[in-house]
PDB file of N, CA and C in Angstrom:
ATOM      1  N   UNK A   1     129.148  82.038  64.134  1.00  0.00           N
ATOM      2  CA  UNK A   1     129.389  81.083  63.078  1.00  0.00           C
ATOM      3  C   UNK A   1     130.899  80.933  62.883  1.00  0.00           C
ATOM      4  N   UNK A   2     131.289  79.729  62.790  1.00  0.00           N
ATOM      5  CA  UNK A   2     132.830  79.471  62.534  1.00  0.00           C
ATOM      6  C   UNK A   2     133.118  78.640  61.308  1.00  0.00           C
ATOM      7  N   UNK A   3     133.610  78.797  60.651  1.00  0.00           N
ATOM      8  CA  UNK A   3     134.213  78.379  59.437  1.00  0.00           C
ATOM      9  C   UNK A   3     135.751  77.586  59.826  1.00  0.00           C
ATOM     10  N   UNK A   4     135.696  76.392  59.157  1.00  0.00           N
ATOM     11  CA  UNK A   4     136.451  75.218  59.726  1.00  0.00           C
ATOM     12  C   UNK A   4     137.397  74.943  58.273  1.00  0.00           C
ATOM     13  N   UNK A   5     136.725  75.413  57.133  1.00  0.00           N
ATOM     14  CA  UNK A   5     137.798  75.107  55.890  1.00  0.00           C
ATOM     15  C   UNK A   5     138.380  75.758  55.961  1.00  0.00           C
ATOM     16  N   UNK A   6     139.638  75.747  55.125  1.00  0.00           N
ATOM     17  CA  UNK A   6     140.289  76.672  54.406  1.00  0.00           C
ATOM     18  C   UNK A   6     140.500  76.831  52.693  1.00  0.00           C
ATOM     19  N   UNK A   7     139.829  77.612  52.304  1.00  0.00           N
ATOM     20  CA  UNK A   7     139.337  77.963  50.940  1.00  0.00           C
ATOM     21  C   UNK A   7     140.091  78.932  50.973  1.00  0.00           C
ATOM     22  N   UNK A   8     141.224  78.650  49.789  1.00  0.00           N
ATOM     23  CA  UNK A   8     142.315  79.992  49.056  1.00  0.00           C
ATOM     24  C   UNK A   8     141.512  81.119  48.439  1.00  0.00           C
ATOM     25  N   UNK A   9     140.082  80.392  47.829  1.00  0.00           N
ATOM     26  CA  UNK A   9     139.235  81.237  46.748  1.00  0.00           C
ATOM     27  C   UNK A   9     138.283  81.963  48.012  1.00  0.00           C
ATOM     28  N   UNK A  10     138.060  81.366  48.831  1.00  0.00           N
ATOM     29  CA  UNK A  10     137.422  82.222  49.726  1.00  0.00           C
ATOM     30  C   UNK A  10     137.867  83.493  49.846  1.00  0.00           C
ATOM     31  N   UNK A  11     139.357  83.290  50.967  1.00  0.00           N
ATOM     32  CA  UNK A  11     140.157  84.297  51.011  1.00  0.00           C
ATOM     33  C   UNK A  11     140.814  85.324  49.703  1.00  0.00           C
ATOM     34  N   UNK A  12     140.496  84.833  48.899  1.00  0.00           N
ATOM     35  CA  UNK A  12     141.090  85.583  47.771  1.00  0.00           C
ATOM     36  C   UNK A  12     139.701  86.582  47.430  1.00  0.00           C
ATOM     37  N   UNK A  13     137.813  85.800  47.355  1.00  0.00           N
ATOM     38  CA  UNK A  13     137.209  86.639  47.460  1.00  0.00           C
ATOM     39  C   UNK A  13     137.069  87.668  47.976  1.00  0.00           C
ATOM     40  N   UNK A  14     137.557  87.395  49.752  1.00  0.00           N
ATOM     41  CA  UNK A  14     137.340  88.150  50.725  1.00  0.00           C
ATOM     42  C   UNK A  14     137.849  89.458  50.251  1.00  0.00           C
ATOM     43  N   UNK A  15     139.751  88.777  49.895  1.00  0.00           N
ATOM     44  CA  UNK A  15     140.318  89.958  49.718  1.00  0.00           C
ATOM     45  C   UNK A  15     139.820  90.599  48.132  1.00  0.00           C
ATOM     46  N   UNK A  16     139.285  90.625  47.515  1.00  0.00           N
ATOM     47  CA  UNK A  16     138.490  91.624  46.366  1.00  0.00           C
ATOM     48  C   UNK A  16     137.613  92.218  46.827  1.00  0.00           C
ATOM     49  N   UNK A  17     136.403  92.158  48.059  1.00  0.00           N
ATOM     50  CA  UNK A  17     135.739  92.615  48.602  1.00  0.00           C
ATOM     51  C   UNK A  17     136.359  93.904  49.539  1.00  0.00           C
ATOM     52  N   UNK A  18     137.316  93.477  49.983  1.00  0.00           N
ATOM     53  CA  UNK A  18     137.976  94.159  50.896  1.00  0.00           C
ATOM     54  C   UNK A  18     138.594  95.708  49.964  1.00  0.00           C
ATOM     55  N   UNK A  19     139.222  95.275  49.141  1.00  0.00           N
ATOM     56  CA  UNK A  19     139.751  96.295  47.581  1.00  0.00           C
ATOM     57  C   UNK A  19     138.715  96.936  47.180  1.00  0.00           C
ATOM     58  N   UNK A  20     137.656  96.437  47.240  1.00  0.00           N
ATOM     59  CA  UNK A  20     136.331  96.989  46.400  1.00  0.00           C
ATOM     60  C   UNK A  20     136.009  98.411  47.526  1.00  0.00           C
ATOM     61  N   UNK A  21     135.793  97.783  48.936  1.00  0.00           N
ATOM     62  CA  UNK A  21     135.423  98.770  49.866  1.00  0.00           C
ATOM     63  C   UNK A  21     136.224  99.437  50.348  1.00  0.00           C
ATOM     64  N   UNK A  22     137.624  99.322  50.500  1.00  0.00           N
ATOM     65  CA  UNK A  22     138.646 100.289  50.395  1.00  0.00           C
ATOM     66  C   UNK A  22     138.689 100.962  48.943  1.00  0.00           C
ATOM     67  N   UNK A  23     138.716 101.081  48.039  1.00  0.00           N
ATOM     68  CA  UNK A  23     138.585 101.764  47.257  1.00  0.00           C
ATOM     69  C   UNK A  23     137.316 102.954  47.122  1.00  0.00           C
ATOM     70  N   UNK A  24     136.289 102.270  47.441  1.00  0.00           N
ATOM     71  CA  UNK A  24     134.879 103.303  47.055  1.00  0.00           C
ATOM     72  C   UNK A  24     134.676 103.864  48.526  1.00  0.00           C
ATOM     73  N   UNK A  25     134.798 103.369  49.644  1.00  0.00           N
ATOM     74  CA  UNK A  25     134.644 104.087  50.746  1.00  0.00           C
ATOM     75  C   UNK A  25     135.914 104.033  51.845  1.00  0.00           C
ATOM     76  N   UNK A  26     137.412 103.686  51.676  1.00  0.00           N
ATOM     77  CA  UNK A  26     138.417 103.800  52.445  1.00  0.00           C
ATOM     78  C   UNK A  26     138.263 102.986  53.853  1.00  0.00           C
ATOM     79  N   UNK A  27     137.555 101.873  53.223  1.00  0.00           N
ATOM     80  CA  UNK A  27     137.299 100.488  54.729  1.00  0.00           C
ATOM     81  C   UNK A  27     137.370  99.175  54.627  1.00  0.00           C
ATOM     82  N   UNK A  28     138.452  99.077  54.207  1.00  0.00           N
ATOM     83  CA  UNK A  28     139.099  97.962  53.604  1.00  0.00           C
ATOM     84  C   UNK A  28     139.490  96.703  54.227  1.00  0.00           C
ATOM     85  N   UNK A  29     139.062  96.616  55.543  1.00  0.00           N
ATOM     86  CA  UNK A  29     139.489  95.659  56.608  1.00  0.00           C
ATOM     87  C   UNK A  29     137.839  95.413  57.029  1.00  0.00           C
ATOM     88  N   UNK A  30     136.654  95.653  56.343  1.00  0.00           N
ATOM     89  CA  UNK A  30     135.786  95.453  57.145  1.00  0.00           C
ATOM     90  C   UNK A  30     135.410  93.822  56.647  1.00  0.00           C
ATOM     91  N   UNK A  31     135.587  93.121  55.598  1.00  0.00           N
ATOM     92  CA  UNK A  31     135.176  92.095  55.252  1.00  0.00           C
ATOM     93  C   UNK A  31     136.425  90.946  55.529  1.00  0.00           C
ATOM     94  N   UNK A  32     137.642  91.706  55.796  1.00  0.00           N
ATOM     95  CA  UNK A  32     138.919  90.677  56.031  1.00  0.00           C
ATOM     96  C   UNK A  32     138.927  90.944  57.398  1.00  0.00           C
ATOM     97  N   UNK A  33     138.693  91.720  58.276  1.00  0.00           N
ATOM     98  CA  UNK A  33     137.667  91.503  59.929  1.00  0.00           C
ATOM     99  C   UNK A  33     136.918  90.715  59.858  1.00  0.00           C
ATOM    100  N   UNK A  34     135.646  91.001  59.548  1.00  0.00           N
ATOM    101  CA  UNK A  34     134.484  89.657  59.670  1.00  0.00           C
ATOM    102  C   UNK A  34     135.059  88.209  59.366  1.00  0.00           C
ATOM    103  N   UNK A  35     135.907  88.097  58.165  1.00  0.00           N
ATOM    104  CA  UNK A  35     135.671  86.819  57.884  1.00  0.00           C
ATOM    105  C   UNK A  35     136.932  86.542  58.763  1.00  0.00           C
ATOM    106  N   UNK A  36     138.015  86.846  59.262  1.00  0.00           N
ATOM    107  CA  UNK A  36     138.765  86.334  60.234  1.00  0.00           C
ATOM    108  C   UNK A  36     138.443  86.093  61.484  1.00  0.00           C
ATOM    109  N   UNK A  37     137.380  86.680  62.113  1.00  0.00           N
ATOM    110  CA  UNK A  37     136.542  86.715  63.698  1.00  0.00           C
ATOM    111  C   UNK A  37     135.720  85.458  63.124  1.00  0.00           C
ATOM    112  N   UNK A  38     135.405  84.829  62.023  1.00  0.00           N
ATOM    113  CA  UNK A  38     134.618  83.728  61.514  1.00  0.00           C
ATOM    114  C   UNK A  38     135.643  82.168  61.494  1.00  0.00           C
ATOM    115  N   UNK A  39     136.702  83.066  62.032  1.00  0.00           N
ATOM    116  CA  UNK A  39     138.120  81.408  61.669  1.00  0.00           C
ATOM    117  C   UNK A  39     137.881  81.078  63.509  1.00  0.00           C
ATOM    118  N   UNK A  40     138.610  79.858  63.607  1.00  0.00           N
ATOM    119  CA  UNK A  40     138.771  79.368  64.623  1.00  0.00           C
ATOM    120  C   UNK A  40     139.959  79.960  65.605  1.00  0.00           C
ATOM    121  N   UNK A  41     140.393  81.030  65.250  1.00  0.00           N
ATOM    122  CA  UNK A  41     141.677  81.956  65.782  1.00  0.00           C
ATOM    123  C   UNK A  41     141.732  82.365  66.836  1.00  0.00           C
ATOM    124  N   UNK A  42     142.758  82.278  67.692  1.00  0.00           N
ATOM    125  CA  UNK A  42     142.796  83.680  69.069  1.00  0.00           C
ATOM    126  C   UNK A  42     143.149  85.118  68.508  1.00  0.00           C
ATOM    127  N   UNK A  43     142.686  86.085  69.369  1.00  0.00           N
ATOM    128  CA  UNK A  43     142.943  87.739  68.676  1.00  0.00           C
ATOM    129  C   UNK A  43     144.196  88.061  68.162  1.00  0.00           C
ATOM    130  N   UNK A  44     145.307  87.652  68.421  1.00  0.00           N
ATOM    131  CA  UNK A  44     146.425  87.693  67.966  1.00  0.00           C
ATOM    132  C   UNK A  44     146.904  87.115  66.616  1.00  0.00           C
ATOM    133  N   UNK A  45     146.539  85.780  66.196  1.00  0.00           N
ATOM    134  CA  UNK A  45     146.022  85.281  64.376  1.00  0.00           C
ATOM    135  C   UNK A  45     145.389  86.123  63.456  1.00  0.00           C
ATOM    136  N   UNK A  46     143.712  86.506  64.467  1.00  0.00           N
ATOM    137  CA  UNK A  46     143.141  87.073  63.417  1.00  0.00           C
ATOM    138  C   UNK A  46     144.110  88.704  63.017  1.00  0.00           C
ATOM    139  N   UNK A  47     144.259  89.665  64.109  1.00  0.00           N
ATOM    140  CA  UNK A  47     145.081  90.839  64.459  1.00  0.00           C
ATOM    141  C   UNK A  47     146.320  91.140  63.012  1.00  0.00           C
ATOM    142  N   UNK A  48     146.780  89.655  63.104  1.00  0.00           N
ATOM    143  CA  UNK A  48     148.244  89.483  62.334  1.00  0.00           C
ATOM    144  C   UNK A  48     148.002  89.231  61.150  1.00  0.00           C
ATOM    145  N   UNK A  49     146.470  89.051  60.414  1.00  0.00           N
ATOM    146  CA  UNK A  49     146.106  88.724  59.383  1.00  0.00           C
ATOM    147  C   UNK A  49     145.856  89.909  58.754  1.00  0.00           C
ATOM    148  N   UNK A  50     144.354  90.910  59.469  1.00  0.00           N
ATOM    149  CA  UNK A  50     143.701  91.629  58.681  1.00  0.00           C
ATOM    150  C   UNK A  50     144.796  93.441  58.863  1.00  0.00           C
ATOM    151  N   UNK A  51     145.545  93.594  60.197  1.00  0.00           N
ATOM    152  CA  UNK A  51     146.307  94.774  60.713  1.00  0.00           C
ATOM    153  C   UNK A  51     147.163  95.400  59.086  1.00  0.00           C
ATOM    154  N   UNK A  52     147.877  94.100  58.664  1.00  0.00           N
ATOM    155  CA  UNK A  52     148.919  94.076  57.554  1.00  0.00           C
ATOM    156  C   UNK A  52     148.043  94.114  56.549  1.00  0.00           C
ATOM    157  N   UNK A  53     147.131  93.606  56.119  1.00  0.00           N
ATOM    158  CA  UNK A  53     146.200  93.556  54.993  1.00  0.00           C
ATOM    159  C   UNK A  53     145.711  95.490  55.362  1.00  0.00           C
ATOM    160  N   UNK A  54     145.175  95.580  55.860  1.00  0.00           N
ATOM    161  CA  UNK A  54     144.636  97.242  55.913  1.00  0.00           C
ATOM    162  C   UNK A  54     145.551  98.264  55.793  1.00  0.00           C
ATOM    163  N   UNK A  55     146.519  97.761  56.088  1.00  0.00           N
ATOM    164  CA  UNK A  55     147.714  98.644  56.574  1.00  0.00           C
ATOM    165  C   UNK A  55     148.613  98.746  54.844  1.00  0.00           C
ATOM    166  N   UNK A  56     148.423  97.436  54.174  1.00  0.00           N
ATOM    167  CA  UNK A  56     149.242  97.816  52.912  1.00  0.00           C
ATOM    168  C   UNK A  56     147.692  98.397  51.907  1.00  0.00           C
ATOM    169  N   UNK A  57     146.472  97.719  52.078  1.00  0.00           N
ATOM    170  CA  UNK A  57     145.551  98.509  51.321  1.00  0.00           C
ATOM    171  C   UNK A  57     145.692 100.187  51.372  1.00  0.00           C
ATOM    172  N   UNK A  58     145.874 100.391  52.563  1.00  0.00           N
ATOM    173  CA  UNK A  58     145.536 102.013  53.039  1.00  0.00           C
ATOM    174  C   UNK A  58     146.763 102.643  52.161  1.00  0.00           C
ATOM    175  N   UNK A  59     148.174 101.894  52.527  1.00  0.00           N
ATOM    176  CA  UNK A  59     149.416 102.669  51.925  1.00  0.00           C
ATOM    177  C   UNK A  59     149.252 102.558  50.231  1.00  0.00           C
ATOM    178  N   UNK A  60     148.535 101.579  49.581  1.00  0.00           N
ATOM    179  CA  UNK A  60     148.361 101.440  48.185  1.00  0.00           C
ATOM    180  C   UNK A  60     147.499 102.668  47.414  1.00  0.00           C
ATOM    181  N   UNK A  61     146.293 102.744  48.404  1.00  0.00           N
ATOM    182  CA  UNK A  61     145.435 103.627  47.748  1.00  0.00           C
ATOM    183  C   UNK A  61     146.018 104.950  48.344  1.00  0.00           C
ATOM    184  N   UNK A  62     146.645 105.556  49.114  1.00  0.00           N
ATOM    185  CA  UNK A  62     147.277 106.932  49.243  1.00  0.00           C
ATOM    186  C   UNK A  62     148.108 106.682  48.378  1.00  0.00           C
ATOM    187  N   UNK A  63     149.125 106.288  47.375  1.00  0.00           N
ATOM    188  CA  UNK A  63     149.688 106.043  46.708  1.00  0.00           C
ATOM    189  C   UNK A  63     149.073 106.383  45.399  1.00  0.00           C
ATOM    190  N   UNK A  64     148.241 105.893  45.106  1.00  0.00           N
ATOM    191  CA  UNK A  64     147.247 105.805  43.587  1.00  0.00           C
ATOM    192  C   UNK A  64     146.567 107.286  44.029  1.00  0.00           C
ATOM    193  N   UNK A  65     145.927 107.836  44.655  1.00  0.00           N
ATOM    194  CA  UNK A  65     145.232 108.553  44.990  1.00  0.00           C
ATOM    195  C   UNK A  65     146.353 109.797  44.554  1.00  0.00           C
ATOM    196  N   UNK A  66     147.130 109.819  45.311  1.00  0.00           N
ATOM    197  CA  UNK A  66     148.571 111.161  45.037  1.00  0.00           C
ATOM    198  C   UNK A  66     149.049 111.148  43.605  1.00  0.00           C
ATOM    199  N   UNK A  67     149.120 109.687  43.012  1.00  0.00           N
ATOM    200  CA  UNK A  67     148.988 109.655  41.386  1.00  0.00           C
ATOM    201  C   UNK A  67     148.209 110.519  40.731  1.00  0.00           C
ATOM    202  N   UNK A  68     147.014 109.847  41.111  1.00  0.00           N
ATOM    203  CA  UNK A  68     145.755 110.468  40.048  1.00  0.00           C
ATOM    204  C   UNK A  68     145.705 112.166  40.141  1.00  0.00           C
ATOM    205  N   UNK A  69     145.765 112.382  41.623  1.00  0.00           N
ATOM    206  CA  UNK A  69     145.556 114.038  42.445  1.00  0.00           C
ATOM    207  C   UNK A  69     146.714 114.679  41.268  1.00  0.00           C
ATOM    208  N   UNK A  70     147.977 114.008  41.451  1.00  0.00           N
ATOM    209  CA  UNK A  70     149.343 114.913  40.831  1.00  0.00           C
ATOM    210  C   UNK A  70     149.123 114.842  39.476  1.00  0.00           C
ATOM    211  N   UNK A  71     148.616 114.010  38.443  1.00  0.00           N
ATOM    212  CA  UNK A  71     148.015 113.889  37.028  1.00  0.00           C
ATOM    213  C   UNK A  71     147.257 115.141  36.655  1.00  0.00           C
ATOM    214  N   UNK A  72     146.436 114.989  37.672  1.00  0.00           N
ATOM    215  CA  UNK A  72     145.388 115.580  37.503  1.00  0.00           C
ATOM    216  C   UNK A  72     145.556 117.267  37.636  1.00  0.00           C
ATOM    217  N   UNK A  73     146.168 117.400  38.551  1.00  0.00           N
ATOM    218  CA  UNK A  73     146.132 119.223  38.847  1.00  0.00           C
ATOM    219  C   UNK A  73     147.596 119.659  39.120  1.00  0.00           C
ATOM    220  N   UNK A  74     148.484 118.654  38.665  1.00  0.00           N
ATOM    221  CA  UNK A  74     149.949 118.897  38.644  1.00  0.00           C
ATOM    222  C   UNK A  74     150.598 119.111  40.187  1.00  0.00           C
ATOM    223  N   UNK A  75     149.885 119.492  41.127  1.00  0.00           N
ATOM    224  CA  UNK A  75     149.927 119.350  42.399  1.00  0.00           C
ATOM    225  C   UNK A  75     151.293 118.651  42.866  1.00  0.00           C
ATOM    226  N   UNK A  76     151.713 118.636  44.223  1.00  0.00           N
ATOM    227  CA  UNK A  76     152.910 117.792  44.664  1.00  0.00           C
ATOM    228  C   UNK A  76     151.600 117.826  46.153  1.00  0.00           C
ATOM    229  N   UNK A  77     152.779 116.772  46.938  1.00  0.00           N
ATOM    230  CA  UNK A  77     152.465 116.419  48.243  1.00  0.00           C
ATOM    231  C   UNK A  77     152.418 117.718  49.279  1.00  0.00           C
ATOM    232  N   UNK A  78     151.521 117.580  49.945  1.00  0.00           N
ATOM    233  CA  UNK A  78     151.466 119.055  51.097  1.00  0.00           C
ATOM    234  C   UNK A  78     151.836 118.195  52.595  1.00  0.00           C
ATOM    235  N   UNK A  79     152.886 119.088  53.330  1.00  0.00           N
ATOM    236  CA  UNK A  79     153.055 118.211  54.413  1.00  0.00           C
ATOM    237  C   UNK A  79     151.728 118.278  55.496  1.00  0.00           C
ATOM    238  N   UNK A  80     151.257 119.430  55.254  1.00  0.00           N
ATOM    239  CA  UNK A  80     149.724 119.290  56.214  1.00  0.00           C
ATOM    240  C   UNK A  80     149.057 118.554  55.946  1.00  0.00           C
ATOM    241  N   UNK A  81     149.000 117.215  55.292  1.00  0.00           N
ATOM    242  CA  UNK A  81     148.471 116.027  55.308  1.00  0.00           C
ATOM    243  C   UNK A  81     148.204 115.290  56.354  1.00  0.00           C
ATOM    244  N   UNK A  82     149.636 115.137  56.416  1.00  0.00           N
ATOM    245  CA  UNK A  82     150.150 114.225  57.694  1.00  0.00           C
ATOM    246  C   UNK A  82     149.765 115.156  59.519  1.00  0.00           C
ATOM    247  N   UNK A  83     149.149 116.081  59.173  1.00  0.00           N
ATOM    248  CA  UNK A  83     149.087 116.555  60.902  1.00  0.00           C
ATOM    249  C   UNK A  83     148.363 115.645  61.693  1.00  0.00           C
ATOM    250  N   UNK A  84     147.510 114.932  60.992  1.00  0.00           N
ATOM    251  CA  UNK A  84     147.293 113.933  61.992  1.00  0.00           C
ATOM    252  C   UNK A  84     147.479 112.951  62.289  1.00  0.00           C
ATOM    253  N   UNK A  85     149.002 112.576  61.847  1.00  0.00           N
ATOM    254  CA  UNK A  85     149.687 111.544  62.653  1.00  0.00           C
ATOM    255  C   UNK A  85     149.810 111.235  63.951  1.00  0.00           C
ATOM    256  N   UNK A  86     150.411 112.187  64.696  1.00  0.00           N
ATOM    257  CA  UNK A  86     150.540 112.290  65.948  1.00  0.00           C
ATOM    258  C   UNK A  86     149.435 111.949  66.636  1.00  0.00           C
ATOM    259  N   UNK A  87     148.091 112.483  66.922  1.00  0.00           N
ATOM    260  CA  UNK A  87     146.766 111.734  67.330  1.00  0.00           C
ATOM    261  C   UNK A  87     146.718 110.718  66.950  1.00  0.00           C
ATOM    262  N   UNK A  88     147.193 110.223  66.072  1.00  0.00           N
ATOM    263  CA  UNK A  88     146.690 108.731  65.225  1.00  0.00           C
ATOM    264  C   UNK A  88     147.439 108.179  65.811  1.00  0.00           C
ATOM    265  N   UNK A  89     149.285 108.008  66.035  1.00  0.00           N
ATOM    266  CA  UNK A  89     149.776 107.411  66.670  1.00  0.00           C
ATOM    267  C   UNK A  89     149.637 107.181  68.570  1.00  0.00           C
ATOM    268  N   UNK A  90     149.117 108.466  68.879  1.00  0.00           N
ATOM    269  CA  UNK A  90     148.579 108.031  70.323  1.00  0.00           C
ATOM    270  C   UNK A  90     146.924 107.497  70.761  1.00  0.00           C
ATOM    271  N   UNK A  91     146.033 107.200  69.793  1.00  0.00           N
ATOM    272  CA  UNK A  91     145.539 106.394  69.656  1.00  0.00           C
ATOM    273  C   UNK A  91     145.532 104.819  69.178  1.00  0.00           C
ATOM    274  N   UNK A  92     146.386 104.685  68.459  1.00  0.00           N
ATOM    275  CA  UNK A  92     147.417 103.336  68.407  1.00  0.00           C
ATOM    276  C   UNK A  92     147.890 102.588  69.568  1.00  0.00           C
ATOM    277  N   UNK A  93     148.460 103.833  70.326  1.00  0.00           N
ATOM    278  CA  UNK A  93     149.069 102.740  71.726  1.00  0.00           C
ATOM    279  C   UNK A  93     147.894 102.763  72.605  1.00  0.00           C
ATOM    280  N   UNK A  94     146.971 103.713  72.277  1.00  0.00           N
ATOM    281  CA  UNK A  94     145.801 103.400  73.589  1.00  0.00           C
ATOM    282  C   UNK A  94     145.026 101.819  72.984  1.00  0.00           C
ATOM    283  N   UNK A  95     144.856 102.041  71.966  1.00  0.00           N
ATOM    284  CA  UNK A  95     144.252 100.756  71.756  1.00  0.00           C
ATOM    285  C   UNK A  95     144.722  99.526  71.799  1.00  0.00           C
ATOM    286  N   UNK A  96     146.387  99.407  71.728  1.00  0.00           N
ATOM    287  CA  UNK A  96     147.166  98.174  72.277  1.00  0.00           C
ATOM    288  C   UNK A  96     147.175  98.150  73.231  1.00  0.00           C
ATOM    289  N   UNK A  97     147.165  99.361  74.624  1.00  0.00           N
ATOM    290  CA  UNK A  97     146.983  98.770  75.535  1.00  0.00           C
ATOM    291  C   UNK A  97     145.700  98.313  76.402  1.00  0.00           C
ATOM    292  N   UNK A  98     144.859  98.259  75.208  1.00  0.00           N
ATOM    293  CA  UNK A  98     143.276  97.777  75.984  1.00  0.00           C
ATOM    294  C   UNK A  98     143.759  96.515  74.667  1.00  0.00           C
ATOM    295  N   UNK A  99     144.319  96.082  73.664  1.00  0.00           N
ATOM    296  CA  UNK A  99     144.219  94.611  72.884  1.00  0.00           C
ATOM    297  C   UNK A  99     144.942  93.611  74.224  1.00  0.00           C
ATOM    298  N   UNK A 100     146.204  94.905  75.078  1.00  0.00           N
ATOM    299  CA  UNK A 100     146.286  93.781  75.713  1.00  0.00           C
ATOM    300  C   UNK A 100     145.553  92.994  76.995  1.00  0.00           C
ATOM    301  N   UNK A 101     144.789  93.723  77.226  1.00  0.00           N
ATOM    302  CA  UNK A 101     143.705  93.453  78.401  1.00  0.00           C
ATOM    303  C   UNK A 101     142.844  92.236  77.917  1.00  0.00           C
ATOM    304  N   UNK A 102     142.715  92.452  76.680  1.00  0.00           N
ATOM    305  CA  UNK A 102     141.369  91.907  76.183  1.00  0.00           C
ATOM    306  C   UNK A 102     141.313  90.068  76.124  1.00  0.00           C
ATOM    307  N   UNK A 103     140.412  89.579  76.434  1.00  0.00           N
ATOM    308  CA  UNK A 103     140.683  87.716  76.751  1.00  0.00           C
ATOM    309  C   UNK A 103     139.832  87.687  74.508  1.00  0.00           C
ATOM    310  N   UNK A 104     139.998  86.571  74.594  1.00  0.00           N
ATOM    311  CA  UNK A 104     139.515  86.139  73.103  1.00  0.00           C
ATOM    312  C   UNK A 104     138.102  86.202  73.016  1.00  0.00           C
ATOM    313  N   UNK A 105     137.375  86.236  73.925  1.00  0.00           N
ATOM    314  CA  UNK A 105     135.646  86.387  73.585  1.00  0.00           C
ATOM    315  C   UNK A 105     135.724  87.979  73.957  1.00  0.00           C
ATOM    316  N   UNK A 106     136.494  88.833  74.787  1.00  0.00           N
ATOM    317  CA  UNK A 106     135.868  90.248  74.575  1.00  0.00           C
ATOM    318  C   UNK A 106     136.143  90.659  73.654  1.00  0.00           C
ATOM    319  N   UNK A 107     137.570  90.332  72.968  1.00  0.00           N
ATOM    320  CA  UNK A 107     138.363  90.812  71.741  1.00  0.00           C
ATOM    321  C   UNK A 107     137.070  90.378  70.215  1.00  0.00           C
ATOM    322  N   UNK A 108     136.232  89.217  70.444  1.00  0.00           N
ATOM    323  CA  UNK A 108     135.804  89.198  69.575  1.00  0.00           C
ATOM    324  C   UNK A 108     134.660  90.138  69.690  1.00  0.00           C
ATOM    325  N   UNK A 109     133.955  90.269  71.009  1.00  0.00           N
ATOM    326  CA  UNK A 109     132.699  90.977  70.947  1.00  0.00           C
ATOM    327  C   UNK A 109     133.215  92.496  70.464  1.00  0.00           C
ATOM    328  N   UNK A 110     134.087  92.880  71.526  1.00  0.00           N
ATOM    329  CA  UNK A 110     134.692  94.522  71.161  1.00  0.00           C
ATOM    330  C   UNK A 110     134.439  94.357  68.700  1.00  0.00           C
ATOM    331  N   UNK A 111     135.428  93.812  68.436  1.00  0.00           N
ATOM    332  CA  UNK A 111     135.355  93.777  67.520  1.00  0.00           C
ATOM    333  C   UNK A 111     134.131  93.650  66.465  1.00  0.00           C
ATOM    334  N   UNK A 112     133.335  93.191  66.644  1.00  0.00           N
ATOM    335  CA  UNK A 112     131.917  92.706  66.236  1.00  0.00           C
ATOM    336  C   UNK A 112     131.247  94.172  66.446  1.00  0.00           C
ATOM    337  N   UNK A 113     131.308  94.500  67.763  1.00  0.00           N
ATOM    338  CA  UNK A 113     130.259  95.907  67.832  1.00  0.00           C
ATOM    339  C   UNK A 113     130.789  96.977  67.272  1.00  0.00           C
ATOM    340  N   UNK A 114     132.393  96.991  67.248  1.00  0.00           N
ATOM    341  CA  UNK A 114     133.158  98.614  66.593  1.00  0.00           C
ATOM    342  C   UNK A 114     132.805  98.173  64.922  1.00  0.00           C
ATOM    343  N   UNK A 115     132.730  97.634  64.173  1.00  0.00           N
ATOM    344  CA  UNK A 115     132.212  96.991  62.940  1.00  0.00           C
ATOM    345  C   UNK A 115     130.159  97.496  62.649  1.00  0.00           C
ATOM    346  N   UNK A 116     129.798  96.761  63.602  1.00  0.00           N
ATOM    347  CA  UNK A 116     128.198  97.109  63.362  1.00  0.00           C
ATOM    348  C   UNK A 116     128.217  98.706  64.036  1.00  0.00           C
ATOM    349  N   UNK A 117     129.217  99.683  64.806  1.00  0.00           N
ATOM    350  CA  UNK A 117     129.026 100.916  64.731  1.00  0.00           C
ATOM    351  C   UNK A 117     129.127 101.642  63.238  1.00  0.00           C
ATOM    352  N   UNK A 118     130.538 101.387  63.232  1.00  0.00           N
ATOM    353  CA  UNK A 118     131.173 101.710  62.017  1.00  0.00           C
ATOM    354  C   UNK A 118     129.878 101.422  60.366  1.00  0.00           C
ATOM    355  N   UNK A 119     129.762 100.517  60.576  1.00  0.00           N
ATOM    356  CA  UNK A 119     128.580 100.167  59.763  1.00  0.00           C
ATOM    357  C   UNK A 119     127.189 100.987  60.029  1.00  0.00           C
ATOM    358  N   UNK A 120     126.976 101.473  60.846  1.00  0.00           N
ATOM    359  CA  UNK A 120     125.402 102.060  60.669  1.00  0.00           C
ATOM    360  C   UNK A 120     126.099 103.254  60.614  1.00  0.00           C
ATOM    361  N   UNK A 121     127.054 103.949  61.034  1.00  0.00           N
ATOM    362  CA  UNK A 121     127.824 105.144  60.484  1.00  0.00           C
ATOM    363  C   UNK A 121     127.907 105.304  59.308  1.00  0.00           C
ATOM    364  N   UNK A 122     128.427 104.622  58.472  1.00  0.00           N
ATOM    365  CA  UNK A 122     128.609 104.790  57.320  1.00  0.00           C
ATOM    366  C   UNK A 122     126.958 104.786  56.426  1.00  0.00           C
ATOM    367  N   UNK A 123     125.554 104.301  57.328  1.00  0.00           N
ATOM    368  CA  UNK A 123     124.538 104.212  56.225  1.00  0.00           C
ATOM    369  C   UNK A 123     124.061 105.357  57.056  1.00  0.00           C
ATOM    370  N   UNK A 124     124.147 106.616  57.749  1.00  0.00           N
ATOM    371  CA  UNK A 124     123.989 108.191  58.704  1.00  0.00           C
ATOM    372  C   UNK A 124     124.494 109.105  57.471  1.00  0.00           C
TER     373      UNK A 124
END
């Protein structure tokens, strides 16, 4: 299905949906994914849309989260947080270098099925 308007209120829904599920379950790109694989876009549009959208959700709620945590139990930041950066960042470049392989119909299928995984994961 492709969606041919452009509705501000759409996208503005999307993005409350997106806040809603990043907030209660930390997956905040799953409804600003779908509805961008729903635009008329090549992988690189949609990519440049939802990457930055997840990417400032994720940094917002670790933010609020270290609030509430440090309120709450007076606590400070522990650097063993972050140990898994390093994996995270070399999974980053593995996956750019299969975005760059990818033509616009695998990029959408890849995308579509890591979503309906991710999704029956989350109801396991």
């Amino acid at each position: 299905m492709t969606v041919r308007s452009d509705s501000w209120l759409a996208d503005v829904c999307v993005g409350f949906v997106g806040g809603i599920t990043g907030g209660l379950a930390g997956f905040p790109g799953a409804a600003v994914t779908i509805w961008c694989t729903m635009k008329p876009w090549d992988k690189r549009h949609q990519r440049g849309i939802y990457q930055p959208f997840i990417l400032i959700m994720q940094l917002l709620a670790l933010l609020v989260i270290h609030i509430m945590r440090s309120s709450a139990t007076g606590s400070t930041f522990e650097l063993f947080a972050l140990e898994f950066v390093p994996v995270a960042l070399m999974g980053t470049w593995l996956g750019l270098m299969i975005f760059r392989c990818l033509s616009d119909r695998s990029f959408d299928l890849t995308v579509t099925v890591l979503l309906m995984v991710s999704g029956l994961a989350l109801l396991a």
